[in-house]
N, C-alpha and C. Protein backbone atom coordinates (compact mmCIF):
# COMPACT_ATOMS: atom_id res chain seq x y z
N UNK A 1 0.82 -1.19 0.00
CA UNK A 1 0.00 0.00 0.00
C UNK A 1 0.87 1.26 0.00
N UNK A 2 2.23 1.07 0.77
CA UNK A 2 2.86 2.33 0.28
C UNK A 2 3.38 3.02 -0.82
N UNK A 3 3.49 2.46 -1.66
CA UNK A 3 3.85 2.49 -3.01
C UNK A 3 2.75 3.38 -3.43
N UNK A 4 1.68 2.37 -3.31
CA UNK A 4 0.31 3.62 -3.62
C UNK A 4 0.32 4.97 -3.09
N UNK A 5 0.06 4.80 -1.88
CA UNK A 5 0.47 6.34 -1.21
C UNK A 5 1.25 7.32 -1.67
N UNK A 6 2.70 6.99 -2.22
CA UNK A 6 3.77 7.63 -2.59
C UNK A 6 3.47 7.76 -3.87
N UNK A 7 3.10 6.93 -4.65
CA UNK A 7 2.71 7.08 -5.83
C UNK A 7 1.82 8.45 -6.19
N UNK A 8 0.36 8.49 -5.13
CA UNK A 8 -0.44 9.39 -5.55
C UNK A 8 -0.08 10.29 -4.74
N UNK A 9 0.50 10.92 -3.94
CA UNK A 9 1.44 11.86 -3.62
C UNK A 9 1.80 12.77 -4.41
N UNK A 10 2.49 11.87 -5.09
CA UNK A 10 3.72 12.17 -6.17
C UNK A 10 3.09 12.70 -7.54
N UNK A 11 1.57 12.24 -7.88
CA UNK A 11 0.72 12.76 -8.96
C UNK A 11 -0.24 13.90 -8.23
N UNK A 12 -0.26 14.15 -7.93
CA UNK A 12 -0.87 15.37 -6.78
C UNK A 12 0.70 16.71 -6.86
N UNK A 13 1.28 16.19 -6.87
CA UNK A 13 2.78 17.04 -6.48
C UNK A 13 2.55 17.40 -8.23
N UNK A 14 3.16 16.59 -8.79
CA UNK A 14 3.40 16.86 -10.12
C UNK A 14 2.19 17.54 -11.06
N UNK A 15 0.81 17.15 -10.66
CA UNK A 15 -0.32 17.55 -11.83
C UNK A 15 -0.89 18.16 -11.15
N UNK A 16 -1.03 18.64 -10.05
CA UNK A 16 -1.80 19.80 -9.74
C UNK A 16 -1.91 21.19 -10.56
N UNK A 17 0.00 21.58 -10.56
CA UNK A 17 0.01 22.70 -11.63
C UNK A 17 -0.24 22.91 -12.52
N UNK A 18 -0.27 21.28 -13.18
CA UNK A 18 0.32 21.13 -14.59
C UNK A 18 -1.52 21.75 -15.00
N UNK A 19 -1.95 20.90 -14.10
CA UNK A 19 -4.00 21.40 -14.43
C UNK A 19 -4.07 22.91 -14.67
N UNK A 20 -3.63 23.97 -13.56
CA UNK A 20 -3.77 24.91 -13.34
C UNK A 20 -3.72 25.66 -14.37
N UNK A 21 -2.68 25.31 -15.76
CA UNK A 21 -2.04 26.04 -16.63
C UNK A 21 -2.97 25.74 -17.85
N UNK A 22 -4.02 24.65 -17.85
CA UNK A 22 -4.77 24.63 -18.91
C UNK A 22 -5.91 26.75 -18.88
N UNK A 23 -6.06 26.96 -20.36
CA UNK A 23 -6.95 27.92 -20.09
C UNK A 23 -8.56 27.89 -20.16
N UNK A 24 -8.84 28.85 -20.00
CA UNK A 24 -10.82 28.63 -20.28
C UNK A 24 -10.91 27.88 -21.27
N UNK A 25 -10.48 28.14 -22.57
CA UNK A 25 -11.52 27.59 -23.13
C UNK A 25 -10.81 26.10 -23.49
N UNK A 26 -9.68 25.90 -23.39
CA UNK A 26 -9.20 24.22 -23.51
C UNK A 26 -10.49 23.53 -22.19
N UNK A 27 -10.73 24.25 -21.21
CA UNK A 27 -10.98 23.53 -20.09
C UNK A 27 -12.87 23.13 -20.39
N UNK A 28 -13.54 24.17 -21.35
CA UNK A 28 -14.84 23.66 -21.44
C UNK A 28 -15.12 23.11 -22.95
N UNK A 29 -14.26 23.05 -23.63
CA UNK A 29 -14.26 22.34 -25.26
C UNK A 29 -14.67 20.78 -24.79
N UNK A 30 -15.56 20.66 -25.92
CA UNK A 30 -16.01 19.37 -26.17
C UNK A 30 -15.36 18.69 -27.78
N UNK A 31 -15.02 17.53 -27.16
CA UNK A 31 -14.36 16.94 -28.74
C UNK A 31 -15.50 16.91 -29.80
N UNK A 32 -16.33 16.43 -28.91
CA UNK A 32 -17.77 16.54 -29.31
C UNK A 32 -19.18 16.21 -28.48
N UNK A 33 -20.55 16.26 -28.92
CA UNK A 33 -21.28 16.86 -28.03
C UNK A 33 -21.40 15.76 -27.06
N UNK A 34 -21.36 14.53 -27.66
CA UNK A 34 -21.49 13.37 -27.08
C UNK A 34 -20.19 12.99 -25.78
N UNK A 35 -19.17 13.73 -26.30
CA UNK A 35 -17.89 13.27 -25.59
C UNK A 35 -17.48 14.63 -23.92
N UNK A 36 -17.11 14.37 -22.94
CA UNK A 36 -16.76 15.09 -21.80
C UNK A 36 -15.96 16.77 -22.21
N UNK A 37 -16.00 17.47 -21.49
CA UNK A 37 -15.04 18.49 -21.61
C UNK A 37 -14.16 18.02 -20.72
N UNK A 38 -12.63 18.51 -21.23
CA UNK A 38 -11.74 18.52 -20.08
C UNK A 38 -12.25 18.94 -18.46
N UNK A 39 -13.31 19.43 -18.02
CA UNK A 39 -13.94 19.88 -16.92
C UNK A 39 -15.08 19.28 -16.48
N UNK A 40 -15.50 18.43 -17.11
CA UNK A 40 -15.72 17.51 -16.68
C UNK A 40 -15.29 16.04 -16.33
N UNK A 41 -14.21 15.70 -17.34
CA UNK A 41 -13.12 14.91 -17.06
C UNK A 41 -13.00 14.72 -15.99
N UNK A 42 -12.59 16.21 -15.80
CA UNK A 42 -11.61 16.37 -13.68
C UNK A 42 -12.94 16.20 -13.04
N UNK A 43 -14.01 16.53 -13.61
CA UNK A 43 -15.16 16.22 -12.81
C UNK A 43 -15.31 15.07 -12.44
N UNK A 44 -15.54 14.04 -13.29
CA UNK A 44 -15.29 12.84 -13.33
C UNK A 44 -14.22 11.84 -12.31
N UNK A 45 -12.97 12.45 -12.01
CA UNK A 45 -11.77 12.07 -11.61
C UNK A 45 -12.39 12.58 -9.89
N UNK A 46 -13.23 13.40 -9.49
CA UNK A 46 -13.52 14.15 -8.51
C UNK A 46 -14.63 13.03 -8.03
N UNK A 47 -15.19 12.14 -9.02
CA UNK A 47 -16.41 11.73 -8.75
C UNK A 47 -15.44 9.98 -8.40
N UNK A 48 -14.59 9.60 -8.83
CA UNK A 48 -14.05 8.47 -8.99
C UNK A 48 -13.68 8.88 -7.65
N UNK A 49 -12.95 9.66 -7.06
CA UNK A 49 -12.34 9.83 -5.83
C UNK A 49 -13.03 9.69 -4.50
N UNK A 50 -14.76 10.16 -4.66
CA UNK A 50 -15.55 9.90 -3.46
C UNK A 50 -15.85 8.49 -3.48
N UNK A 51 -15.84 7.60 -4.99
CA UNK A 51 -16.05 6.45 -4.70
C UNK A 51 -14.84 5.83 -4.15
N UNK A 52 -13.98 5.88 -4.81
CA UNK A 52 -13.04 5.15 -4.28
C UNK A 52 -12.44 5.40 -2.91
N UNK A 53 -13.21 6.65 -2.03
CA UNK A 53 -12.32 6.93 -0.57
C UNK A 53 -13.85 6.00 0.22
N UNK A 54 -14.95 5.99 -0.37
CA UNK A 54 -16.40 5.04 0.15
C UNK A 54 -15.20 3.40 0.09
N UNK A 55 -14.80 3.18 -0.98
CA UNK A 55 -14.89 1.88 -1.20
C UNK A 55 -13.39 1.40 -0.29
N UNK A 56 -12.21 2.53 -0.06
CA UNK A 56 -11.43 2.15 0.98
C UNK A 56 -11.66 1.79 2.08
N UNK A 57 -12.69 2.82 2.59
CA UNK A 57 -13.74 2.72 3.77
C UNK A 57 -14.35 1.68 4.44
N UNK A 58 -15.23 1.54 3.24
CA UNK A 58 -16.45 0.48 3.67
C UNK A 58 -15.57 -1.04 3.50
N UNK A 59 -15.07 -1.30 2.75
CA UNK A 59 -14.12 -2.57 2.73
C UNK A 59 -13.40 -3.06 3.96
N UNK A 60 -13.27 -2.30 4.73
CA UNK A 60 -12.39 -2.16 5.94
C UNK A 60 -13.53 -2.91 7.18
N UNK A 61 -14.83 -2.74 6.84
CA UNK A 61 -15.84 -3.03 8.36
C UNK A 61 -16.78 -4.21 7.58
N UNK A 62 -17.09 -3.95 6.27
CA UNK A 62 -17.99 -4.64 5.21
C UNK A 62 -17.54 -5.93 4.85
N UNK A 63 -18.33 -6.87 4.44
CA UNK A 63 -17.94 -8.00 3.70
C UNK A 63 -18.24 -7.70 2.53
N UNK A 64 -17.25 -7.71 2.21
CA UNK A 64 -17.78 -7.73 0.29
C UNK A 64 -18.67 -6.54 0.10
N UNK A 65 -18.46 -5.52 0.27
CA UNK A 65 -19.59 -4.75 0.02
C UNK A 65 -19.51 -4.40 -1.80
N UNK A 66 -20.72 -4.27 -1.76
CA UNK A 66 -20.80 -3.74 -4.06
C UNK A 66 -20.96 -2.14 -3.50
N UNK A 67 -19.78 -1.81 -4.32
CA UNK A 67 -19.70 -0.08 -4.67
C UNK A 67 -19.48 0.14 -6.41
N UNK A 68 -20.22 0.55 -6.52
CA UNK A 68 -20.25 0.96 -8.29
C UNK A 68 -21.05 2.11 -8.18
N UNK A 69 -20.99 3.18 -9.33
CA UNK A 69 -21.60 4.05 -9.66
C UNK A 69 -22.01 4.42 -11.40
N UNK A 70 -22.52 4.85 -11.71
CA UNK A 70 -23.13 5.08 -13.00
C UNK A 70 -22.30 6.48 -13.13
N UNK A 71 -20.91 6.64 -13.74
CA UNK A 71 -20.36 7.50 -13.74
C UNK A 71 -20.90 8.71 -14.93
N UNK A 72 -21.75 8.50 -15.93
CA UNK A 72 -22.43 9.50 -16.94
C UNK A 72 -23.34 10.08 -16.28
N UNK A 73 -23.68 9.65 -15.34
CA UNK A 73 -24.81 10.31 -14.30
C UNK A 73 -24.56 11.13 -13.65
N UNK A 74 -23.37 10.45 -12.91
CA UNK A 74 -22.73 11.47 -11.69
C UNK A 74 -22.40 12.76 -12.38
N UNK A 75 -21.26 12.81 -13.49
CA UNK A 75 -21.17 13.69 -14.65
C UNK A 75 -22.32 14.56 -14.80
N UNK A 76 -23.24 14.27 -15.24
CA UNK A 76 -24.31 14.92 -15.33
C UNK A 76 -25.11 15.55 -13.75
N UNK A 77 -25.36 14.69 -13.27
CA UNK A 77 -25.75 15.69 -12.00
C UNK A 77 -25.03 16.49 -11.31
N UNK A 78 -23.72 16.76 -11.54
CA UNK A 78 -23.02 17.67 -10.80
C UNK A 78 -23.06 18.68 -12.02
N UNK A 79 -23.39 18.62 -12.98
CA UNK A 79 -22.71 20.04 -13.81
C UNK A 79 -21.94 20.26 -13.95
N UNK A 80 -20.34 19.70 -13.96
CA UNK A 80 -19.28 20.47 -13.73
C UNK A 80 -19.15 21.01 -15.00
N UNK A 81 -19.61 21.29 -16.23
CA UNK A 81 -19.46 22.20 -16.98
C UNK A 81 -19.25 23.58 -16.63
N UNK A 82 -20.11 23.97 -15.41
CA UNK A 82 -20.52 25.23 -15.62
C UNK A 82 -19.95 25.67 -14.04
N UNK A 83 -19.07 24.46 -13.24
CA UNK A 83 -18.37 24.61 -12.27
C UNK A 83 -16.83 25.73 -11.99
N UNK A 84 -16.66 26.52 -11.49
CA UNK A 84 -15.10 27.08 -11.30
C UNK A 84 -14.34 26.09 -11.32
N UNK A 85 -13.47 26.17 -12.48
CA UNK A 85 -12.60 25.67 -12.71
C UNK A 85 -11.22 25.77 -11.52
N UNK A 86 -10.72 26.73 -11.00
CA UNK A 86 -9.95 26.63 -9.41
C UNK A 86 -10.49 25.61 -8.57
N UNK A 87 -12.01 25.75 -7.93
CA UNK A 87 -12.83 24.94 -7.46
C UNK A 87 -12.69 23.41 -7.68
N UNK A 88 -12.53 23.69 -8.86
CA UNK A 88 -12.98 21.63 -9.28
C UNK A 88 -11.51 21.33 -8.65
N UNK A 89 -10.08 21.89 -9.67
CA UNK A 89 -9.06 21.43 -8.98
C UNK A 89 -8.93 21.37 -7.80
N UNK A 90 -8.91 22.33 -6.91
CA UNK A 90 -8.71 22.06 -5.57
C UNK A 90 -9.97 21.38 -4.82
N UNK A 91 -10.56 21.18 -5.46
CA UNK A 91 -11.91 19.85 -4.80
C UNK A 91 -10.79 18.41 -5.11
N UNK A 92 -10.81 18.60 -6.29
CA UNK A 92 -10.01 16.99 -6.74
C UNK A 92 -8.51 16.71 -5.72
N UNK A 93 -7.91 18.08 -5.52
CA UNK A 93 -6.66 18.51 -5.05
C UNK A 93 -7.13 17.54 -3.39
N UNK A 94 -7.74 18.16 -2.32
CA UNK A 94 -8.28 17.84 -1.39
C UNK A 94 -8.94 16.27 -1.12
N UNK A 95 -9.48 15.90 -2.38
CA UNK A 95 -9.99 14.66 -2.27
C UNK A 95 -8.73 13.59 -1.78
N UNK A 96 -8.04 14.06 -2.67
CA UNK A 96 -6.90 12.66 -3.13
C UNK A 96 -6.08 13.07 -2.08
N UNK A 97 -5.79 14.39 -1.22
CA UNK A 97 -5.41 14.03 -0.06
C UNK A 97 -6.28 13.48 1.15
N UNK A 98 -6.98 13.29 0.86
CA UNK A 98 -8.48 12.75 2.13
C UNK A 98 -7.78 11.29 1.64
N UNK A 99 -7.96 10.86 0.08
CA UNK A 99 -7.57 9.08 -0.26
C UNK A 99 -6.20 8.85 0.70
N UNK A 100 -5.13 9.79 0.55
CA UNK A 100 -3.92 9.13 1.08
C UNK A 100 -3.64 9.31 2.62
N UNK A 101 -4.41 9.86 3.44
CA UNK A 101 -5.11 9.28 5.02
C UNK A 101 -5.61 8.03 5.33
N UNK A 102 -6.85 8.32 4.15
CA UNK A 102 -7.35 7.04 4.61
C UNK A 102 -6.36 5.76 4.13
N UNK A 103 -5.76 5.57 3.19
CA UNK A 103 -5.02 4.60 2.97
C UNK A 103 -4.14 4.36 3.72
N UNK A 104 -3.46 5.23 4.45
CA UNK A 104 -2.36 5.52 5.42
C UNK A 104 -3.01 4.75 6.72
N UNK A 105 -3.88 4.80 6.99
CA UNK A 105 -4.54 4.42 7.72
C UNK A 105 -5.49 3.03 7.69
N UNK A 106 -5.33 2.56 6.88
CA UNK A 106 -5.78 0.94 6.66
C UNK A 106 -4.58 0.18 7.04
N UNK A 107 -4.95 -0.64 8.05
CA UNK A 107 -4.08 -1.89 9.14
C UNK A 107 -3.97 -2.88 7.80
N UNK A 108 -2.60 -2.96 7.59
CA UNK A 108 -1.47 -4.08 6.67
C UNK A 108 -2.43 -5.09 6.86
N UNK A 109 -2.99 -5.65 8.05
CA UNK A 109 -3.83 -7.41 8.07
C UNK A 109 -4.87 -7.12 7.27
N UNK A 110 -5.36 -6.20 6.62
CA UNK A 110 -6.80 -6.04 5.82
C UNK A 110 -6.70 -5.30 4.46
N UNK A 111 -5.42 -5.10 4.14
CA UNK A 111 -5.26 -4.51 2.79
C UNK A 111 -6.10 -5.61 1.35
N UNK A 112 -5.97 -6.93 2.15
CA UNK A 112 -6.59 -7.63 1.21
C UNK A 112 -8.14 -8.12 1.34
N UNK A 113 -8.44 -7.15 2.37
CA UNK A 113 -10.14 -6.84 2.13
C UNK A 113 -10.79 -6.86 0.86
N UNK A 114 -12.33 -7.60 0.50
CA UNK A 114 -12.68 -7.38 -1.03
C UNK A 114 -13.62 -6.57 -0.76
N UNK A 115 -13.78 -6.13 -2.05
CA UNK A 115 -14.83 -4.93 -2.73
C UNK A 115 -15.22 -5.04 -3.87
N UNK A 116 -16.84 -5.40 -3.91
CA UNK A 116 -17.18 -5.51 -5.51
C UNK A 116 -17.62 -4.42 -6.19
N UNK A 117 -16.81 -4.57 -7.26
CA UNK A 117 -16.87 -3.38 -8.29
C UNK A 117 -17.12 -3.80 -9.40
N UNK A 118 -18.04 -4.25 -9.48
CA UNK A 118 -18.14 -5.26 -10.66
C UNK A 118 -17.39 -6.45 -11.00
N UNK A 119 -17.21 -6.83 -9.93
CA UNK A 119 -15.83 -8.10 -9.78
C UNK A 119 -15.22 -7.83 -8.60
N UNK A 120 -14.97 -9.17 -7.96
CA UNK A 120 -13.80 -8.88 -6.65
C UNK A 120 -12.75 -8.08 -6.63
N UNK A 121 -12.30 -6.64 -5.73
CA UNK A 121 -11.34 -6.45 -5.67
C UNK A 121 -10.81 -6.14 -4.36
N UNK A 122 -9.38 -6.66 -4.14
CA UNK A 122 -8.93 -5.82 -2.78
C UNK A 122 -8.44 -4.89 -2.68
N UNK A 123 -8.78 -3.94 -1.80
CA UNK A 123 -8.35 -2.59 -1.09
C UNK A 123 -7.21 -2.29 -1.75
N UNK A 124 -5.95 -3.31 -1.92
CA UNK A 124 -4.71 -3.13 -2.39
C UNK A 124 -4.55 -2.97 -3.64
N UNK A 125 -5.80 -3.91 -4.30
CA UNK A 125 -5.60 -3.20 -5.96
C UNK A 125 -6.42 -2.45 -6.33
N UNK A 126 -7.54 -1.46 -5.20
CA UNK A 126 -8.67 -0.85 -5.77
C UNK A 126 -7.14 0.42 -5.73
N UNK A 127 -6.15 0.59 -4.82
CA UNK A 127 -5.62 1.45 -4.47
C UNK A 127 -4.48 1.82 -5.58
N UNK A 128 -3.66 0.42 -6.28
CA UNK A 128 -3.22 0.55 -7.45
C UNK A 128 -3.61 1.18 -9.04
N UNK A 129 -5.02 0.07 -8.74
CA UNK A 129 -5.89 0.54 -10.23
C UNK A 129 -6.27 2.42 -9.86
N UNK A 130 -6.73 2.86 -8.82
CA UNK A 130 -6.92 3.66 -8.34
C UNK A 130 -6.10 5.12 -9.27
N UNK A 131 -4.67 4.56 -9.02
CA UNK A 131 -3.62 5.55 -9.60
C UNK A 131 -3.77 5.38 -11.01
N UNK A 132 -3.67 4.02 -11.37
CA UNK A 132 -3.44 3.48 -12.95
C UNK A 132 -4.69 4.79 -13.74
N UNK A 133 -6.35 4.67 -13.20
CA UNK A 133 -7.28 5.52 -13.74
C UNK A 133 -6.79 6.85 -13.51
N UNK A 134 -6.25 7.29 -12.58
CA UNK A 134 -5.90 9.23 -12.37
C UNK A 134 -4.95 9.43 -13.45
N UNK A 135 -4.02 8.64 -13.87
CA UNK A 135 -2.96 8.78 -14.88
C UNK A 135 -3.49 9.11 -16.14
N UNK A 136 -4.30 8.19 -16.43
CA UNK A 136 -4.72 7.66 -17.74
C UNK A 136 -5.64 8.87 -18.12
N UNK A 137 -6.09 9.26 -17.16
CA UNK A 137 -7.54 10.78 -17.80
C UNK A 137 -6.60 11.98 -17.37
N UNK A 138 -5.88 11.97 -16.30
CA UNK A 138 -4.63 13.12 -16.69
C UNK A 138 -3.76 13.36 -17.54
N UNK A 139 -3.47 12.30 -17.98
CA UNK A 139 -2.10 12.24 -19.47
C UNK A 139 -3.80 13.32 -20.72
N UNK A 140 -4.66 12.16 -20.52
CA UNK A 140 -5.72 12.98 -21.49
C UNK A 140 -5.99 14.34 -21.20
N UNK A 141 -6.24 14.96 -20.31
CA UNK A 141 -6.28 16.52 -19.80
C UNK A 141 -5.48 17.54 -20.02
N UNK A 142 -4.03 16.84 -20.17
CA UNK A 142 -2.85 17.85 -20.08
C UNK A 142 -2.27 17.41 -22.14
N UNK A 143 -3.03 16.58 -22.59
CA UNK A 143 -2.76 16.50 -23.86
C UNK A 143 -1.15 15.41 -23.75
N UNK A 144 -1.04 14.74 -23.14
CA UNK A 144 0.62 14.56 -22.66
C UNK A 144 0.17 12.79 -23.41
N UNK A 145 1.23 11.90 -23.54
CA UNK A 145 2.06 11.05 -23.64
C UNK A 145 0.70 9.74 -23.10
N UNK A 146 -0.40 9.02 -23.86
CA UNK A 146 -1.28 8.23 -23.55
C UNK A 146 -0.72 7.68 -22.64
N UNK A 147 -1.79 7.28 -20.87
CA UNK A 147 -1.13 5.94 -20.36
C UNK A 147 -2.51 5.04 -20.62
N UNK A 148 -1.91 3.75 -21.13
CA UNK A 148 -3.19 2.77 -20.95
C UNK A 148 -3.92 2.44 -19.65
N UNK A 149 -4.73 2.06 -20.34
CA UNK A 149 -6.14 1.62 -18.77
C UNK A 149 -6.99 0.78 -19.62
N UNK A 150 -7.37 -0.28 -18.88
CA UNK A 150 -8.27 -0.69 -19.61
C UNK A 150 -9.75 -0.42 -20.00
């Protein structure tokens, strides 16, 4: 689990700014109508983060608990189109330090707690995959160097 920790640390350190430097209108362009704006993206990444600090959580007291969300929804009911862009970052900024407490704070004997997410997972790889997804829609945000995800 520390690896994780240090890991998303370390993408928090590095992409916070890098966000900051996108401008207005890169930040509400749509590729198209069907497809996210970069601001909602981070919206998105904001919305992955309450699940995934629920699903560190609840894994910890829960058996098996199912955490999934209908992420086009969430998207949509928050608006972040029409959200402050400072705001969203430092919402997302804040989240992912709330994730690396609580992870900091999950006892080594239960890292391999499960959580269904549409399939078994433990705490330890919701916390890996965790980073693998922040990468993969940040490399997309900042226009930078694809990372895969499945």
């Amino acid at each position: 689990m520390e690896k994780s920790i240090q890991q998303l640390e370390s993408i928090l350190c590095d992409y916070a700014g890098k966000l900051k430097s996108l401008t207005k209108s890169e930040w509400i362009q749509k590729p198209n109508p069907a497809k996210w704006s970069k601001k909602e993206v981070l919206g998105h990444l904001i919305d992955s983060a309450q699940n995934n600090i629920r699903r560190f959580v609840v894994a910890q007291y829960d058996d098996k608990p199912k955490i999934i969300y209908a992420q086009d929804k969430w998207v949509a009911a928050a608006n972040y189109q029409n959200y402050l862009t400072p705001d969203l970052i430092n919402l997302w900024v804040l989240l992912n330090k709330h994730i690396c407490i609580v992870l900091k704070n999950v006892p080594e004997n239960i890292t391999e707690n499960l959580c269904d997410v549409n399939g078994f997972r433990s705490i330890k790889w919701l916390a890996e995959d965790y980073n693998k997804h922040l990468l993969h829609h940040l490399h997309q945000l900042l226009n930078m160097e694809p990372v895969s995800y499945p």
